[in-house]
Protein backbone atom coordinates (compact mmCIF):
# COMPACT_ATOMS: atom_id res chain seq x y z
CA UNK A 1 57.45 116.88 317.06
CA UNK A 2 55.09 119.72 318.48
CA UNK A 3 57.82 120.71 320.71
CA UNK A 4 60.29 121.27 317.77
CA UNK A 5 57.39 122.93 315.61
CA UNK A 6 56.88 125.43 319.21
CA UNK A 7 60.89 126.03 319.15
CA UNK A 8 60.69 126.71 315.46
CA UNK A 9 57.70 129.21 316.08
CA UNK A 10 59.40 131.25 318.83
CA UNK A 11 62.83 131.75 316.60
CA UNK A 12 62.41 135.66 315.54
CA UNK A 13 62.35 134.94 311.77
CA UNK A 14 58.74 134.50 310.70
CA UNK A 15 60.13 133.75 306.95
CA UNK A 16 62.42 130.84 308.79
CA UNK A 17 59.03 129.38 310.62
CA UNK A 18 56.95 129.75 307.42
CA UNK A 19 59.77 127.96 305.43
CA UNK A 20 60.38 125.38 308.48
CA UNK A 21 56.74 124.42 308.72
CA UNK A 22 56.14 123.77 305.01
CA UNK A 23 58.82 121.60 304.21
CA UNK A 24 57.88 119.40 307.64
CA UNK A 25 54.44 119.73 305.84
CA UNK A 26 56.13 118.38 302.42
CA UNK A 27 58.10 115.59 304.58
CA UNK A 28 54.77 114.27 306.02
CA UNK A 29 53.01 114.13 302.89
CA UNK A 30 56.12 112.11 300.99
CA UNK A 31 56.03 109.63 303.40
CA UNK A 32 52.37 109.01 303.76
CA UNK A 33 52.21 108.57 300.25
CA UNK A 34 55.36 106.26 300.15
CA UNK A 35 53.68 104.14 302.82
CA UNK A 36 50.34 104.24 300.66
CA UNK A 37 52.85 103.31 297.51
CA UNK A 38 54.55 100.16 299.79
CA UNK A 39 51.37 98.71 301.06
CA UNK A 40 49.84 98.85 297.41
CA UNK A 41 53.22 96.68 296.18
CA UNK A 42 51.99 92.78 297.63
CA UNK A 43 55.14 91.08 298.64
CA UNK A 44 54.66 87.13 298.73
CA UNK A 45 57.32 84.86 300.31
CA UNK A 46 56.61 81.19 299.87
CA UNK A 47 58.61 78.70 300.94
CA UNK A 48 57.06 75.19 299.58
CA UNK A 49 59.89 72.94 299.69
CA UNK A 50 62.37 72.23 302.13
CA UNK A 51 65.15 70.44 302.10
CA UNK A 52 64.79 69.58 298.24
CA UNK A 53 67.53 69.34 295.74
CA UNK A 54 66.03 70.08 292.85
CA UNK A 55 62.37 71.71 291.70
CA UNK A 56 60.69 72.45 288.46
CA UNK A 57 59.49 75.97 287.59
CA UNK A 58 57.01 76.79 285.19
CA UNK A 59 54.90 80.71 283.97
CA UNK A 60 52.08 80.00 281.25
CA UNK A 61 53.66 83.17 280.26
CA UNK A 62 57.29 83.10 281.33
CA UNK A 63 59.35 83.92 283.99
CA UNK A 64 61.82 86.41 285.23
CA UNK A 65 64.50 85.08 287.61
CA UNK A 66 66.68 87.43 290.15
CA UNK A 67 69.11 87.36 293.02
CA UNK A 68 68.20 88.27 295.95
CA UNK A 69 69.04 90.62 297.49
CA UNK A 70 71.18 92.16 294.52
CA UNK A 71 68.05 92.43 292.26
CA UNK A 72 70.32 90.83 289.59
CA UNK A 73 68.66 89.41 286.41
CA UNK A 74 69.88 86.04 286.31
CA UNK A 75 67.38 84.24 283.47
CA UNK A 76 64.45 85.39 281.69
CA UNK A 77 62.43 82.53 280.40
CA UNK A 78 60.13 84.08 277.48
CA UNK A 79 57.88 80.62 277.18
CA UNK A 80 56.18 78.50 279.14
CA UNK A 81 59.01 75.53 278.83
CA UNK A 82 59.68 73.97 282.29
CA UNK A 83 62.95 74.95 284.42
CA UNK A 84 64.73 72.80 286.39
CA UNK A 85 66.39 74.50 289.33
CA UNK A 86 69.57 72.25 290.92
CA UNK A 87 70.68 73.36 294.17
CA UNK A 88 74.14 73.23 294.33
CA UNK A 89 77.21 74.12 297.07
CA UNK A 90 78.27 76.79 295.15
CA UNK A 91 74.67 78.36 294.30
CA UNK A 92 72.33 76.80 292.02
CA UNK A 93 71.94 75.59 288.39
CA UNK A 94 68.74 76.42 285.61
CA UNK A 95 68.74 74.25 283.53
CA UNK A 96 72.52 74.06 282.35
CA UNK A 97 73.30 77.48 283.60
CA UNK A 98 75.17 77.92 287.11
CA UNK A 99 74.97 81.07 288.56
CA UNK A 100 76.51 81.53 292.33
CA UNK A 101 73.61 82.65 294.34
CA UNK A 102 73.67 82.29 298.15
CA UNK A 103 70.95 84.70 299.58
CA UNK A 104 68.25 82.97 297.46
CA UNK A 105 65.92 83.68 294.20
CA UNK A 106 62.44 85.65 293.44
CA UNK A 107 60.43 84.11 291.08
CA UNK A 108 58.33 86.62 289.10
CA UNK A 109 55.84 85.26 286.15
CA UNK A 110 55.68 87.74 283.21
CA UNK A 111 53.24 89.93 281.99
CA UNK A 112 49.88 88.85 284.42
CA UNK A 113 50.55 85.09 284.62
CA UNK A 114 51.38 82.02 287.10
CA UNK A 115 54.04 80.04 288.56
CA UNK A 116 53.91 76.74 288.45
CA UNK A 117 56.33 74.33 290.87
């Protein structure tokens, strides 16, 4: 990096090195931020059961269901009613619902509430 920052300084446009060192300036600053940003998001991968058919799901204040890794909504459950998740060959099944899901769910409570399996 300080060998391309030397190279840029001994081109014979002072305007270019000027212009060159701020946005490398800009770049740096983007991304330490955007780290900052990342490590601020907690990412939490459980895996509780294995090698179980079927669970129950529960959020004292509802849940949000996607696909990973499409991001696809695939149920929002508004109350705190119980789902029962089937796997199947083809995917899985809430409640009476199929959806064909093979890389897996995220489970995300609404609002600030819980999961409950």
């Amino acid at each position: 990096m300080k060998q391309l920052l030397n190279n840029i300084q001994k081109s014979k446009n002072p305007r270019f090195y000027l212009q060159s060192k701020c946005i490398f300036i800009i770049v740096i600053i983007f991304l330490v931020i955007n780290l900052k940003t990342m490590a601020a998001i907690p990412v939490l991968r459980v895996g509780i059961f294995i090698d179980y058919k079927e669970i129950n799901l529960k959020g004292d204040k509802g849940l949000q269901i996607y696909e990973i890794p499409t991001g696809k909504s695939l149920l929002i459950q508004k109350d705190n009613q119980s789902l029962k998740v089937v796997a199947q060959p083809q995917g899985i099944k809430i409640n009476n619902n199929s959806f064909n899901v093979n890389k897996g769910i995220k489970v995300i409570p609404a609002g600030e509430g819980f999961v409950q399996v």
